[in-house]
N, C-alpha and C. Protein backbone atom coordinates (compact mmCIF):
# COMPACT_ATOMS: atom_id res chain seq x y z
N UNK A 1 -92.77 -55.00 14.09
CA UNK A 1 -93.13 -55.41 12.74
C UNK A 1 -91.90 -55.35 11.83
N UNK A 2 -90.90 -54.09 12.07
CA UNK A 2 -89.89 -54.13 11.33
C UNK A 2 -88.96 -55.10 11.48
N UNK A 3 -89.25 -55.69 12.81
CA UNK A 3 -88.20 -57.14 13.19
C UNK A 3 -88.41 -58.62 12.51
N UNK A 4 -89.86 -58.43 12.53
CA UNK A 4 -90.77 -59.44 11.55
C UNK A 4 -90.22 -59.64 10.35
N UNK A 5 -90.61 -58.01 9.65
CA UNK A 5 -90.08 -58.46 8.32
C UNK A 5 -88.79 -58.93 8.00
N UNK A 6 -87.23 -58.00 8.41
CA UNK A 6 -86.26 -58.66 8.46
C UNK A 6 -86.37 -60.01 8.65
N UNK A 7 -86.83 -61.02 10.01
CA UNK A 7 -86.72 -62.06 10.25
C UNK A 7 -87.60 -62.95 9.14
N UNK A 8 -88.44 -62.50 8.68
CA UNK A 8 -89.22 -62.88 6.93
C UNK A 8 -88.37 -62.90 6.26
N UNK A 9 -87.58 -62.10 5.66
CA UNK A 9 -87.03 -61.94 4.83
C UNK A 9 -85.54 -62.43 4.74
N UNK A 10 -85.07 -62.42 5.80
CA UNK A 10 -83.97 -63.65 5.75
C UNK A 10 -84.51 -64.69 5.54
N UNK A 11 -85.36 -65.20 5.79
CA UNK A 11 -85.90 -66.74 6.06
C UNK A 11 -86.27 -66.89 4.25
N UNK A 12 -86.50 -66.00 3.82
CA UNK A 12 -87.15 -66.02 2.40
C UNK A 12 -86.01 -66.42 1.59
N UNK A 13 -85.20 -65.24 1.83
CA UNK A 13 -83.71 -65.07 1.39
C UNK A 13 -83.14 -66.86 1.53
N UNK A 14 -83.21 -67.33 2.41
CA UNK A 14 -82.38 -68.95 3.04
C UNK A 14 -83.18 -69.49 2.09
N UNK A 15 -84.52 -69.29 2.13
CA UNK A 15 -85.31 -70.38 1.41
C UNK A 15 -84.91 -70.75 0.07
N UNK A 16 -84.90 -69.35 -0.25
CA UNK A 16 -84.29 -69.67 -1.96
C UNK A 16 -82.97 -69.43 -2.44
N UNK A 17 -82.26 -69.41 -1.39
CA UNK A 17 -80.68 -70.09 -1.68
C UNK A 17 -80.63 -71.62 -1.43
N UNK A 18 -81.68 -72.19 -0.52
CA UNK A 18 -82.04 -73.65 -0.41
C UNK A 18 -82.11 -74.33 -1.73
N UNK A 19 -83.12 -73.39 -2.36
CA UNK A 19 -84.61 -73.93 -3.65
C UNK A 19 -82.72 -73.67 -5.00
N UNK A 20 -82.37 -72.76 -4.83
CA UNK A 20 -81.24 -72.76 -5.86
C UNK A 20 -80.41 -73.65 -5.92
N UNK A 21 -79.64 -74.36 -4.41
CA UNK A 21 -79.32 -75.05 -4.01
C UNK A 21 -79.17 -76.92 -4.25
N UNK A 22 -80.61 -76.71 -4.57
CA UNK A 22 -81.21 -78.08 -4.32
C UNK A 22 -81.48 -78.45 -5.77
N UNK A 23 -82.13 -77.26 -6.65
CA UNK A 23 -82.33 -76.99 -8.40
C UNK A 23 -81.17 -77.36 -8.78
N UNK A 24 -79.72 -76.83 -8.82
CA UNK A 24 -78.32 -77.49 -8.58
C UNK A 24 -78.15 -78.50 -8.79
N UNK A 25 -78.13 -79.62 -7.58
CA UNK A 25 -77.75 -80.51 -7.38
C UNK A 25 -78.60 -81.73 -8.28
N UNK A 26 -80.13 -81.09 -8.29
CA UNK A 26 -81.30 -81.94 -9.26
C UNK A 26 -80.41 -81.80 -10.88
N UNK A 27 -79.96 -80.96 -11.11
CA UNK A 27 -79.66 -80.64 -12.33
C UNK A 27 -78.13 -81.78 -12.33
N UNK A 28 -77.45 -81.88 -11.07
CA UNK A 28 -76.42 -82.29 -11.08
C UNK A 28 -76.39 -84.03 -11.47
N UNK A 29 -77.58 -84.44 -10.64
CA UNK A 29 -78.36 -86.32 -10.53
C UNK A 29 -79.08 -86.47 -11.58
N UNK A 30 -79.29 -85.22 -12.70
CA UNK A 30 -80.42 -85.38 -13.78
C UNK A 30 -79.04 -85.97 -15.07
N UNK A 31 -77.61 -84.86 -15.07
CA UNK A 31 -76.74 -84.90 -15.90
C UNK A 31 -75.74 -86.34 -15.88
N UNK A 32 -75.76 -86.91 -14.43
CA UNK A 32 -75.03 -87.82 -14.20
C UNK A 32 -75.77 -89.13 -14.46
N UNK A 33 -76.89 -89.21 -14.19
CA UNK A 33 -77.88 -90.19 -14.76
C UNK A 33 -78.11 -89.98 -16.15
N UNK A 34 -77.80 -89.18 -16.76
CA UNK A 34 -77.83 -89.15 -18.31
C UNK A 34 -76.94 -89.98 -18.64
N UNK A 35 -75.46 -89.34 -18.22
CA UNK A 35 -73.99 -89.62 -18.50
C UNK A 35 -74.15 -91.53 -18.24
N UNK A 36 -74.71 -91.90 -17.43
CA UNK A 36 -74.75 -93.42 -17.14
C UNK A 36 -75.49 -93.87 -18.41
N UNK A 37 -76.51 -93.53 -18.79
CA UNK A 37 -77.61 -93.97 -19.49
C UNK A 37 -76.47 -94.13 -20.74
N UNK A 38 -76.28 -92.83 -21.21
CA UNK A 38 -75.31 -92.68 -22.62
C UNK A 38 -74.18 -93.69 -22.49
N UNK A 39 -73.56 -93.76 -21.55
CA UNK A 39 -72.37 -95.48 -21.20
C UNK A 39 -72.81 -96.67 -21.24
N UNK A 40 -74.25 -96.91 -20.52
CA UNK A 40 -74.66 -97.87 -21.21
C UNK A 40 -75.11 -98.29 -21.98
N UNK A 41 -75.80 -97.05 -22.96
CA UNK A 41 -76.45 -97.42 -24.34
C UNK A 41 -74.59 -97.74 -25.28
N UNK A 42 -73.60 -96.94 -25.32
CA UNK A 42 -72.21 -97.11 -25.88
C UNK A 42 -71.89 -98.52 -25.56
N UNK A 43 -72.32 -98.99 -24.25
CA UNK A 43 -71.67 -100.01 -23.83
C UNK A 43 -72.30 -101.46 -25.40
N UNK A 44 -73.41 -101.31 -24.83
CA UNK A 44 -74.22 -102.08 -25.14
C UNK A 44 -74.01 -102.31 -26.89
N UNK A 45 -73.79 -100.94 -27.49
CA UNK A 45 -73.52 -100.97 -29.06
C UNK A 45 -72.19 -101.93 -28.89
N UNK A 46 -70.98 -101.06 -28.33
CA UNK A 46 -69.91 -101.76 -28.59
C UNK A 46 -69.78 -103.43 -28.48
N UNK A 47 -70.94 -104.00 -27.44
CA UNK A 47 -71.01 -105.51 -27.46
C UNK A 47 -71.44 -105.65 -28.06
N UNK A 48 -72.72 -105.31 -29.18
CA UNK A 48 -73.19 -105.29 -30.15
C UNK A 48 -72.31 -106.03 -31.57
N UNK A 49 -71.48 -104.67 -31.97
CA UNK A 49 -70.50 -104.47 -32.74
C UNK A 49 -69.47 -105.93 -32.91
N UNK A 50 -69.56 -106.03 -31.35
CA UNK A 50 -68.36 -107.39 -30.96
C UNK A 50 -69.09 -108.50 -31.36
N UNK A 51 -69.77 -109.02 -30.91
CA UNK A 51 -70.86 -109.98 -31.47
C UNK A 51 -70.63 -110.45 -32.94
N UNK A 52 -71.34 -109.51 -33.55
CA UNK A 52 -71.25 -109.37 -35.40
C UNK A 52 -69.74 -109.50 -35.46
N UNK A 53 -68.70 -108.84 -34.95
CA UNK A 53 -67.37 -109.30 -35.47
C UNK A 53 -66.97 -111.04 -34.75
N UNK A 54 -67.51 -111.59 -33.55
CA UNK A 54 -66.95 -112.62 -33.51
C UNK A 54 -67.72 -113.83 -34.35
N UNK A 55 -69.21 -113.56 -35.32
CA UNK A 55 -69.94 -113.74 -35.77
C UNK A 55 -69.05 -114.72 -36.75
N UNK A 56 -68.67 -113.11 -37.58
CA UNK A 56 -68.54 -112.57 -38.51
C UNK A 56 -67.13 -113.82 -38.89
N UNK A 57 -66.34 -113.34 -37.51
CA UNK A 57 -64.46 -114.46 -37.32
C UNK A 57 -65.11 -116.02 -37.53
N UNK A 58 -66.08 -116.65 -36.94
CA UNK A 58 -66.47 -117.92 -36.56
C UNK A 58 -67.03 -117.82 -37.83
N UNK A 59 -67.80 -117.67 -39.05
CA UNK A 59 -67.85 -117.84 -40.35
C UNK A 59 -66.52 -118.21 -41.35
N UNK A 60 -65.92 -117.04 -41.32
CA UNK A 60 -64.47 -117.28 -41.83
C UNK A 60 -63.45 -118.14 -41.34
N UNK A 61 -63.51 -118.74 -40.14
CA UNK A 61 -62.89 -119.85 -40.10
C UNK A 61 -63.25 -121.28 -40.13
N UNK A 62 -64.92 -121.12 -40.29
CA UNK A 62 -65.36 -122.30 -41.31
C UNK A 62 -65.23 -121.85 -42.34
N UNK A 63 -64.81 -121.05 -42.98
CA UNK A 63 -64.94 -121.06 -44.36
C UNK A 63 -63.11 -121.45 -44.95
N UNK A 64 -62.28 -121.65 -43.82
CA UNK A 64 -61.07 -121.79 -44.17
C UNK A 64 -61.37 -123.15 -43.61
N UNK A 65 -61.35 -123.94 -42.68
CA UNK A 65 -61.48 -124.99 -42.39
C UNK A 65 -61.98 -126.14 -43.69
N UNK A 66 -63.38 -125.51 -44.21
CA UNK A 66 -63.66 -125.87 -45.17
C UNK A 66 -62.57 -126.24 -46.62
N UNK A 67 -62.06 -125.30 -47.16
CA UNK A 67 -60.72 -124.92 -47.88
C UNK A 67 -59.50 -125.83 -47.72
N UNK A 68 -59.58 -125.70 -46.25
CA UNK A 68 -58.05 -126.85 -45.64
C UNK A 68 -58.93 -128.10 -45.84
N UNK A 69 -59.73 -128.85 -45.72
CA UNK A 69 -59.98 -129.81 -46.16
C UNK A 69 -60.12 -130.63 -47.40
N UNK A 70 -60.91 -129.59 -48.22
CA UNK A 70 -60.69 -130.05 -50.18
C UNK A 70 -59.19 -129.60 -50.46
N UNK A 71 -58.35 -128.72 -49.55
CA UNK A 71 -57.05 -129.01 -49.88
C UNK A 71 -56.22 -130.20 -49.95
N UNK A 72 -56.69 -130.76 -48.15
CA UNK A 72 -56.09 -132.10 -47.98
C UNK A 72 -56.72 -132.85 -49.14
N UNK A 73 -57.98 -132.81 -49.51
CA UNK A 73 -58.16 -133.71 -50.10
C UNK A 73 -57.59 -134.06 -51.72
N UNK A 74 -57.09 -132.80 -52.05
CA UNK A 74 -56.96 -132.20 -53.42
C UNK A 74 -55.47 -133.24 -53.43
N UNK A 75 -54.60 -132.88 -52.63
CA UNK A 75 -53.66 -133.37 -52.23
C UNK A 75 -53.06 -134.80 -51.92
N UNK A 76 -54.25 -135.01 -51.42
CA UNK A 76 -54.13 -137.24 -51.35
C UNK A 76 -54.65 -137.36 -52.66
N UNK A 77 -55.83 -136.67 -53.31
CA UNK A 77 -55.76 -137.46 -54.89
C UNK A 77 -54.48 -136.82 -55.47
N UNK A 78 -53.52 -135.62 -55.55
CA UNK A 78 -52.61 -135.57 -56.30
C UNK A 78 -51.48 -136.89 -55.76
N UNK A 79 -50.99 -136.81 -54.55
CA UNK A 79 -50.30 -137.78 -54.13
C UNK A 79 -50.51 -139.25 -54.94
N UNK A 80 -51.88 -139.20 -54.83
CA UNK A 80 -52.43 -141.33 -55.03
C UNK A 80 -51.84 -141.19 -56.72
N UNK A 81 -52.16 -140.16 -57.64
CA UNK A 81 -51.93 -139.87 -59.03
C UNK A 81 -50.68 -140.28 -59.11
N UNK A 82 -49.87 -139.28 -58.60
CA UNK A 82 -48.46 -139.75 -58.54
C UNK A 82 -47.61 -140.94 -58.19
N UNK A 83 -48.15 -141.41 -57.33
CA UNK A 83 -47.72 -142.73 -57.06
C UNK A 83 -48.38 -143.77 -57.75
N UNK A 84 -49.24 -144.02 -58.68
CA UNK A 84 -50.02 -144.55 -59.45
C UNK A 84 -49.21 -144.49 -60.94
N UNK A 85 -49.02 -143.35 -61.34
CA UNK A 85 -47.96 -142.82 -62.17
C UNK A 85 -46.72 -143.58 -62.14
N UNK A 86 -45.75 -143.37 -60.89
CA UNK A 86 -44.61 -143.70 -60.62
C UNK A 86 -44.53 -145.58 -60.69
N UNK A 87 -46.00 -146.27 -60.31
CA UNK A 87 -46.14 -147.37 -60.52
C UNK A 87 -46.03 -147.79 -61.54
N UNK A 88 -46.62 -147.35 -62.61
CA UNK A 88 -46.47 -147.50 -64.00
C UNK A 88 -45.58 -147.97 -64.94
N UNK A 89 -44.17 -146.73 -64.50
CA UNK A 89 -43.14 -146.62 -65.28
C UNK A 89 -42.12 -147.94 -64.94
């Protein structure tokens, strides 16, 4: 019986260096699957973020495009003035 228990009691002993073991490693696939989750939620903002800024670029360069054009245009009526002018004299 006293062989029993020893041989119990190692086995108990293994078991729950197993169960510690294994709690471990769960804790280890619980933290690393977090760590993924949190990279891809970051990920996902930062394309986010990018988006609204290339949005944001493709507005402002219609809005200069726009600008360069009533420039040109500002420009052929100053030109036509001037040479209209210069006809004159």
């Amino acid at each position: 019986i006293v062989e029993f228990q020893k041989i119990v009691s190692g086995l108990i002993e293994l078991v729950d260096q197993l169960a510690k073991a294994a709690e471990s490693e769960k804790m280890k696939a619980i933290g690393a699957r977090n760590l993924l989750k949190s990279i891809a939620k970051q990920r996902e903002a930062q394309e986010q973020q990018l988006r609204a800024l290339i949005a944001e670029k493709k507005m402002q360069l219609e809005r200069y495009r726009i600008e360069y054009e009533t420039l040109c245009k500002i420009e052929a009526d100053q030109n036509e003035f001037i040479d209209q002018f210069i006809f004159q004299k």
